[in-house]
N, C-alpha and C. Protein backbone atom coordinates (compact mmCIF):
# COMPACT_ATOMS: atom_id res chain seq x y z
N UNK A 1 -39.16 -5.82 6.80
CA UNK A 1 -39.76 -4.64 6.25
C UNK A 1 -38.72 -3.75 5.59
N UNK A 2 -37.36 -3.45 6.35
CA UNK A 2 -36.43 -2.93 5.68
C UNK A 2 -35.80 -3.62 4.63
N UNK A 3 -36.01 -4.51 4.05
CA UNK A 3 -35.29 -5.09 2.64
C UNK A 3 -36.45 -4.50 2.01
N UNK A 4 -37.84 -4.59 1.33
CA UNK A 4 -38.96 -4.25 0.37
C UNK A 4 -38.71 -2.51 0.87
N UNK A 5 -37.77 -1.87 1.38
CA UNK A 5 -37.62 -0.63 0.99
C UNK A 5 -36.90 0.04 0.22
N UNK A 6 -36.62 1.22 -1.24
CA UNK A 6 -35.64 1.35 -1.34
C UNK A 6 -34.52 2.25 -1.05
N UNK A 7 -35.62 2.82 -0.03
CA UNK A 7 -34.37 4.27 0.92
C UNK A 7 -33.98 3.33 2.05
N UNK A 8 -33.17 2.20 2.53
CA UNK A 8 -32.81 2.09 3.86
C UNK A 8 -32.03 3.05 4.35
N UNK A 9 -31.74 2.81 5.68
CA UNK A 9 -30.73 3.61 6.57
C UNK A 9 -29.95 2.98 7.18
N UNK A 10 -28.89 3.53 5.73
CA UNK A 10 -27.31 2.72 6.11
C UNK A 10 -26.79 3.27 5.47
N UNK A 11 -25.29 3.31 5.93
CA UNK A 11 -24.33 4.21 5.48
C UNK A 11 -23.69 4.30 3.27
N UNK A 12 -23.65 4.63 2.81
CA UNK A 12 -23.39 4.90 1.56
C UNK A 12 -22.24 4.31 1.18
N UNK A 13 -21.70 3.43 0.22
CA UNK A 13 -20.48 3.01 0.28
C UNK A 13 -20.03 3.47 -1.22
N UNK A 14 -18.98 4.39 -1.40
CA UNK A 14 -19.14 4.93 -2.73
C UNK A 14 -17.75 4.05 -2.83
N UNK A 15 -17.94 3.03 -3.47
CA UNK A 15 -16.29 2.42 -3.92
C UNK A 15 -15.83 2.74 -5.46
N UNK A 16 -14.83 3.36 -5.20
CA UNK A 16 -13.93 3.53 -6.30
C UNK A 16 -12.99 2.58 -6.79
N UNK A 17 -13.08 2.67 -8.23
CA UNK A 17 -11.21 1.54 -8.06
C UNK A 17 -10.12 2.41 -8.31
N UNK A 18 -10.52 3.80 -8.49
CA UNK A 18 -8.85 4.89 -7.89
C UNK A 18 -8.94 4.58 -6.65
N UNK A 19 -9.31 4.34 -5.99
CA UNK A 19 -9.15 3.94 -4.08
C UNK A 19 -8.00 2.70 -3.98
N UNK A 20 -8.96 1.60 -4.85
CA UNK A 20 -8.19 0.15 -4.51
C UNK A 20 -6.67 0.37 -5.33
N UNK A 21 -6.59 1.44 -6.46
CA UNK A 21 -5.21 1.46 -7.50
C UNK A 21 -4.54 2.32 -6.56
N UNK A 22 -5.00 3.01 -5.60
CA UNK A 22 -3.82 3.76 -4.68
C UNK A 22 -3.74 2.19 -3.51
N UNK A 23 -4.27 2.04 -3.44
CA UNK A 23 -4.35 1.34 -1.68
C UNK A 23 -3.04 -0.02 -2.54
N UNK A 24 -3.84 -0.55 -3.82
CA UNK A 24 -2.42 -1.68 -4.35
C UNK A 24 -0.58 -1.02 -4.47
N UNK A 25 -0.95 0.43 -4.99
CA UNK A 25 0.06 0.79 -5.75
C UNK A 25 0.79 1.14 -4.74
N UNK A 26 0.21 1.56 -3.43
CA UNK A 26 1.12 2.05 -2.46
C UNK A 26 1.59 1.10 -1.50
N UNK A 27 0.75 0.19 -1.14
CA UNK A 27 1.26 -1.41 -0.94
C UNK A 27 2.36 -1.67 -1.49
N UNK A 28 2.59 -1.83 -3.43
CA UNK A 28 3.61 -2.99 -3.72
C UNK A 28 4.65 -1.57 -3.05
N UNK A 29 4.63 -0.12 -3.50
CA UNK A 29 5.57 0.58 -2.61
C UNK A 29 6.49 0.42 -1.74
N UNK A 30 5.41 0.30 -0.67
CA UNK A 30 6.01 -0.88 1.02
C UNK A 30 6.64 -1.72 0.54
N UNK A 31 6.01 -2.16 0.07
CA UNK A 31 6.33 -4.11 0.20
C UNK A 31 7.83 -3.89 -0.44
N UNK A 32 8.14 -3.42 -1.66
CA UNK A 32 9.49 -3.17 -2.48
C UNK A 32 10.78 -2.27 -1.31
N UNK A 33 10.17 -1.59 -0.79
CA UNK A 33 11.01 -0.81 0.40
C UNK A 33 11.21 -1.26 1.18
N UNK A 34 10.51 -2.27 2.18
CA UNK A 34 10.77 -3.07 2.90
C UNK A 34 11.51 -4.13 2.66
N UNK A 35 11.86 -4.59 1.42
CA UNK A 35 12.64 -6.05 1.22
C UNK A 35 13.84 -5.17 1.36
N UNK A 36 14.15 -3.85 1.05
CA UNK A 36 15.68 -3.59 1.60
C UNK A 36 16.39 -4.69 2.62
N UNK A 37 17.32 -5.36 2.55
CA UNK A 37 17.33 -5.84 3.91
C UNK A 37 18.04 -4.85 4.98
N UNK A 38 18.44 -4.04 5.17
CA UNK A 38 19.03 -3.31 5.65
C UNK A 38 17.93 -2.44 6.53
N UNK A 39 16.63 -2.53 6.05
CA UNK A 39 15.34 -1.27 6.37
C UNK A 39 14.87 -2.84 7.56
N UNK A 40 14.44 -4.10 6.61
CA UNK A 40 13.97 -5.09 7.06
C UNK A 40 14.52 -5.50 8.31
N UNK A 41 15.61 -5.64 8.49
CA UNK A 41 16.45 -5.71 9.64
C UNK A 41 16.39 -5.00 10.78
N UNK A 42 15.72 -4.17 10.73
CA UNK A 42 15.21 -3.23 11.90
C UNK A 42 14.12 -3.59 12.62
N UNK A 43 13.34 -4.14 12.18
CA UNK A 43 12.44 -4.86 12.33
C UNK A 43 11.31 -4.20 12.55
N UNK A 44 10.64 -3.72 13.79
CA UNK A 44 9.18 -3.38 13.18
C UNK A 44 9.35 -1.64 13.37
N UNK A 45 10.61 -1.34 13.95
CA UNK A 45 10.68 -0.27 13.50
C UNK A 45 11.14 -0.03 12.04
N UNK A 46 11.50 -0.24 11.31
CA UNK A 46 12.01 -0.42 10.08
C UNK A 46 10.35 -0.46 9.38
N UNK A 47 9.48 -1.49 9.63
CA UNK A 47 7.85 -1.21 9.43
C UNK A 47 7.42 -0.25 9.12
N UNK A 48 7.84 0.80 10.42
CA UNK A 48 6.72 1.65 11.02
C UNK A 48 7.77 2.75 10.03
N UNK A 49 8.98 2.81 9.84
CA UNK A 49 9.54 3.94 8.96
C UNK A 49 9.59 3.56 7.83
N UNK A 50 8.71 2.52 6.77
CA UNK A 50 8.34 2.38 5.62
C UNK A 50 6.84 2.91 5.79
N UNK A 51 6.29 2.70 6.80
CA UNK A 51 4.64 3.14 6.58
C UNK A 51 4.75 4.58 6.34
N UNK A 52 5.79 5.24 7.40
CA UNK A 52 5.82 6.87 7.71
C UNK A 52 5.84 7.81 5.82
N UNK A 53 7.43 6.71 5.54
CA UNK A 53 7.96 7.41 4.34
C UNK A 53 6.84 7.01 3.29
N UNK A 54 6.22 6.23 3.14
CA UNK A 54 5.40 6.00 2.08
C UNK A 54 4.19 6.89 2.03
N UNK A 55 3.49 7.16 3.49
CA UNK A 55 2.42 7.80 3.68
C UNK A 55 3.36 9.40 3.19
N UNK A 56 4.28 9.96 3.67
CA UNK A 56 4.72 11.14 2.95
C UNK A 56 4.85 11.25 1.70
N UNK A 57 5.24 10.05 1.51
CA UNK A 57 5.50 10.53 -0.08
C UNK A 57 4.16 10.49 -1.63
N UNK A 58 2.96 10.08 -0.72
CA UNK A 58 1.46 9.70 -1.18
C UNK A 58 0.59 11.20 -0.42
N UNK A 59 1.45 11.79 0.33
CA UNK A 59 1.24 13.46 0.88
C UNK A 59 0.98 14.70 -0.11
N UNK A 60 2.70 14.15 -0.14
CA UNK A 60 3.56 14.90 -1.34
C UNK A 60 3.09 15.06 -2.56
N UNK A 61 2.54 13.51 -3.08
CA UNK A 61 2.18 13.42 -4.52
C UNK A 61 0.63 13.94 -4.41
N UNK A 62 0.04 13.41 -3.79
CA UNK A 62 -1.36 14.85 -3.44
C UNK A 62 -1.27 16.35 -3.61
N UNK A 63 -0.47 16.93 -2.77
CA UNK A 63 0.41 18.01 -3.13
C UNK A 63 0.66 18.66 -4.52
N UNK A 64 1.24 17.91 -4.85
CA UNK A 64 2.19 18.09 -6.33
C UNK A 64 0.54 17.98 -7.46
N UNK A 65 0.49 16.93 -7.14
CA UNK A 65 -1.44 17.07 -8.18
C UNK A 65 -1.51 18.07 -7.78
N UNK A 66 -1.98 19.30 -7.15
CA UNK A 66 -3.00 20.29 -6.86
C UNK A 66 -2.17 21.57 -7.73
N UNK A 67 -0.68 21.06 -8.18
CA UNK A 67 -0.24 22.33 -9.19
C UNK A 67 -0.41 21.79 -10.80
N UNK A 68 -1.09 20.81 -11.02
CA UNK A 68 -1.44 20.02 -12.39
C UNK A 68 -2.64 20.66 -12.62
N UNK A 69 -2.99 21.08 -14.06
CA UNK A 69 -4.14 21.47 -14.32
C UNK A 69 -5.45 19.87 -14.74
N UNK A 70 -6.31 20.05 -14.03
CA UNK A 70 -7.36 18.68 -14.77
C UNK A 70 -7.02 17.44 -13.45
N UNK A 71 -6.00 17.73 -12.69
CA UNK A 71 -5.94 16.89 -11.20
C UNK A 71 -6.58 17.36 -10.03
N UNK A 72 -6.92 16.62 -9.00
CA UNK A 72 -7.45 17.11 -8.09
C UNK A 72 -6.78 16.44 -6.75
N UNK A 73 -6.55 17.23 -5.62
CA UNK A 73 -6.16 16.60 -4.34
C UNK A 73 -7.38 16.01 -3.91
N UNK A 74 -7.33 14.73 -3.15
CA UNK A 74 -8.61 14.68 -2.34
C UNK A 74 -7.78 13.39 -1.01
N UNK A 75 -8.44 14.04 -0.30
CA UNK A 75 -8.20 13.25 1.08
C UNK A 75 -7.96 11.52 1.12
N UNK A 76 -9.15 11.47 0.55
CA UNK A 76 -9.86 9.35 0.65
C UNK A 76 -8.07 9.14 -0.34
N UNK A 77 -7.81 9.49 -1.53
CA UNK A 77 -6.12 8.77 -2.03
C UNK A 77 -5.16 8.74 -1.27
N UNK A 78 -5.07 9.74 -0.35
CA UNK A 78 -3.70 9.38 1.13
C UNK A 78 -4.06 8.78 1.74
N UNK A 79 -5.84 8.72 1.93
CA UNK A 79 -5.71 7.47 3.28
C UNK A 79 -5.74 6.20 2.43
N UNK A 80 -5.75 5.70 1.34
CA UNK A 80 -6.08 4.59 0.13
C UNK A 80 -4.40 4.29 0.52
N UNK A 81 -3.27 5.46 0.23
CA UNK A 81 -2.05 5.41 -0.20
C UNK A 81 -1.44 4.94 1.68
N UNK A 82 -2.00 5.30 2.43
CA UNK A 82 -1.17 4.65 3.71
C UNK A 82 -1.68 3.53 3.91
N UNK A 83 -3.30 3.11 4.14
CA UNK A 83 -3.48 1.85 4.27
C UNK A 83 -2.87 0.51 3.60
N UNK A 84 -2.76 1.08 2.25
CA UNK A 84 -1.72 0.40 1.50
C UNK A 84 -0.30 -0.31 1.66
N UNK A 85 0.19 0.98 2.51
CA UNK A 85 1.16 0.90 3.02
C UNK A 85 1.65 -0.08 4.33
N UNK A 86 0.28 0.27 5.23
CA UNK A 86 0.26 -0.24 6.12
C UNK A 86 -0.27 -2.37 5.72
N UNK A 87 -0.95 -2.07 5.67
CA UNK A 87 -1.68 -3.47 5.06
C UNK A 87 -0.33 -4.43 4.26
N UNK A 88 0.22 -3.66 3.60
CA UNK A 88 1.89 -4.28 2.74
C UNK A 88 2.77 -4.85 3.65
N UNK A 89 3.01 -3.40 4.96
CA UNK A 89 4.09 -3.68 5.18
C UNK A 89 4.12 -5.02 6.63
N UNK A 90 2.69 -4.98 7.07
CA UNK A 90 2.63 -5.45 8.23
C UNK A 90 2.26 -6.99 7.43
N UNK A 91 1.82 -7.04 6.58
CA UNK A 91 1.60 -8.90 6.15
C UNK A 91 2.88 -9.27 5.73
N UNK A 92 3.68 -8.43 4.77
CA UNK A 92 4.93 -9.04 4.73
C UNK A 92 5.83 -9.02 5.73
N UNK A 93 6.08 -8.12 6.75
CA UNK A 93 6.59 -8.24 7.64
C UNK A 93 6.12 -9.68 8.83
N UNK A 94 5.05 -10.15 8.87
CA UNK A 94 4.59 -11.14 9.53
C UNK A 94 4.56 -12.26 8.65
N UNK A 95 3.95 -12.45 7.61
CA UNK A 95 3.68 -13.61 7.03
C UNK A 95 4.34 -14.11 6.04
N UNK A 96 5.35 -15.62 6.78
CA UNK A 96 6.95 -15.69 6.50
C UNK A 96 6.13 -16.65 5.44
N UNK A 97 5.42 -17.05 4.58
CA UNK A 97 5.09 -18.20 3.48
C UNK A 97 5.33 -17.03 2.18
N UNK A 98 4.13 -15.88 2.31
CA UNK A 98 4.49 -14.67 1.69
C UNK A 98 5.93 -14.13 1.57
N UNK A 99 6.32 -13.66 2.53
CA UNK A 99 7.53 -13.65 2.25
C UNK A 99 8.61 -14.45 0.97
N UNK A 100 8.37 -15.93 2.14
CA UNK A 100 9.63 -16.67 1.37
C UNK A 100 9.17 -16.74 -0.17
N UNK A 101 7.81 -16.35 -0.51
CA UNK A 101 7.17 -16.58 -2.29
C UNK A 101 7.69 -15.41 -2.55
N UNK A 102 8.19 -14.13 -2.10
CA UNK A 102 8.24 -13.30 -3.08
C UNK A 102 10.06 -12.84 -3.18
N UNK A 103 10.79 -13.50 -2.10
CA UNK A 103 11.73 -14.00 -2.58
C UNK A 103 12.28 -15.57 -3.22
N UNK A 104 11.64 -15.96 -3.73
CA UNK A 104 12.13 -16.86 -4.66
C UNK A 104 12.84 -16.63 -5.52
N UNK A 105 13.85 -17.54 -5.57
CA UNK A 105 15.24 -17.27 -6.52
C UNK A 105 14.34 -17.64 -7.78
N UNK A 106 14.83 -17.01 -8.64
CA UNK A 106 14.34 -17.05 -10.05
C UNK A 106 15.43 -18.12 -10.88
N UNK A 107 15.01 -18.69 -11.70
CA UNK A 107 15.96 -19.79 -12.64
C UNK A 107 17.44 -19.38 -12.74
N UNK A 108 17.26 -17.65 -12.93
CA UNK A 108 18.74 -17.40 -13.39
C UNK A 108 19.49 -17.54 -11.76
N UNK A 109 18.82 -16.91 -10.96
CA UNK A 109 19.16 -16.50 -10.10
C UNK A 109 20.08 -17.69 -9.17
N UNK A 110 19.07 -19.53 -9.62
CA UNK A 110 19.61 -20.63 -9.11
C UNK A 110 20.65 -20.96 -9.23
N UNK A 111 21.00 -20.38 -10.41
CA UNK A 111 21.88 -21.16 -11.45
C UNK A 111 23.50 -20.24 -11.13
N UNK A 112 23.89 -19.26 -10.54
CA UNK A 112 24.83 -18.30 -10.73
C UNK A 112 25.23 -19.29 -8.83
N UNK A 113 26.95 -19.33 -9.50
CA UNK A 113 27.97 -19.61 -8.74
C UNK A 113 28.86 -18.62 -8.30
N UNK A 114 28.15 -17.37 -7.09
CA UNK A 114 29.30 -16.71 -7.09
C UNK A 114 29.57 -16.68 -5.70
């Protein structure tokens, strides 16, 4: 009976793709901060202080929009911009196939004898 209706009662899903362009953009973020090896080496604390700094700095840039004229702050882009973060840093941090693909030596990279 509830499908031949067209008011059901269920929650609203308003998807944006400014949602998914923060949630990617703040991902590759992580993901680029984390290959530090020096951050990486810490291991999941090193994680958890790429999630921190990324989610601040997706704070910040919320922030900073709200002194732009024609921008707007809104809540749902920081949580888009940490999940991002989070979601980045914890698959690359775990999932060593990922990983080893996104360090792949590049042609030049094979080729240098130093």
């Amino acid at each position: 009976m509830a499908s031949s209706s067209k008011d059901l009662a269920a929650p609203s899903i308003d998807f944006s793709y400014d949602k998914l362009a923060h949630l990617l953009v703040f991902g590759l973020l992580a993901t680029a901060v984390l290959r530090i090896p020096r951050i990486f080496n810490l291991g999941w604390r090193g994680v958890f202080m790429v999630i921190a700094l990324v989610s601040l700095y997706g704070a910040l840039d919320e922030y900073r929009q709200s002194f732009t004229a024609g921008r707007s702050v809104e809540l749902g882009d920081w949580i888009a911009d940490t999940l991002g973060a989070i979601i980045a840093s914890i698959v690359y941090y775990k999932w060593h196939s990922y990983r080893r693909f996104l360090e792949w030596p590049t042609s030049s990279q094979s080729q240098r004898t130093d």
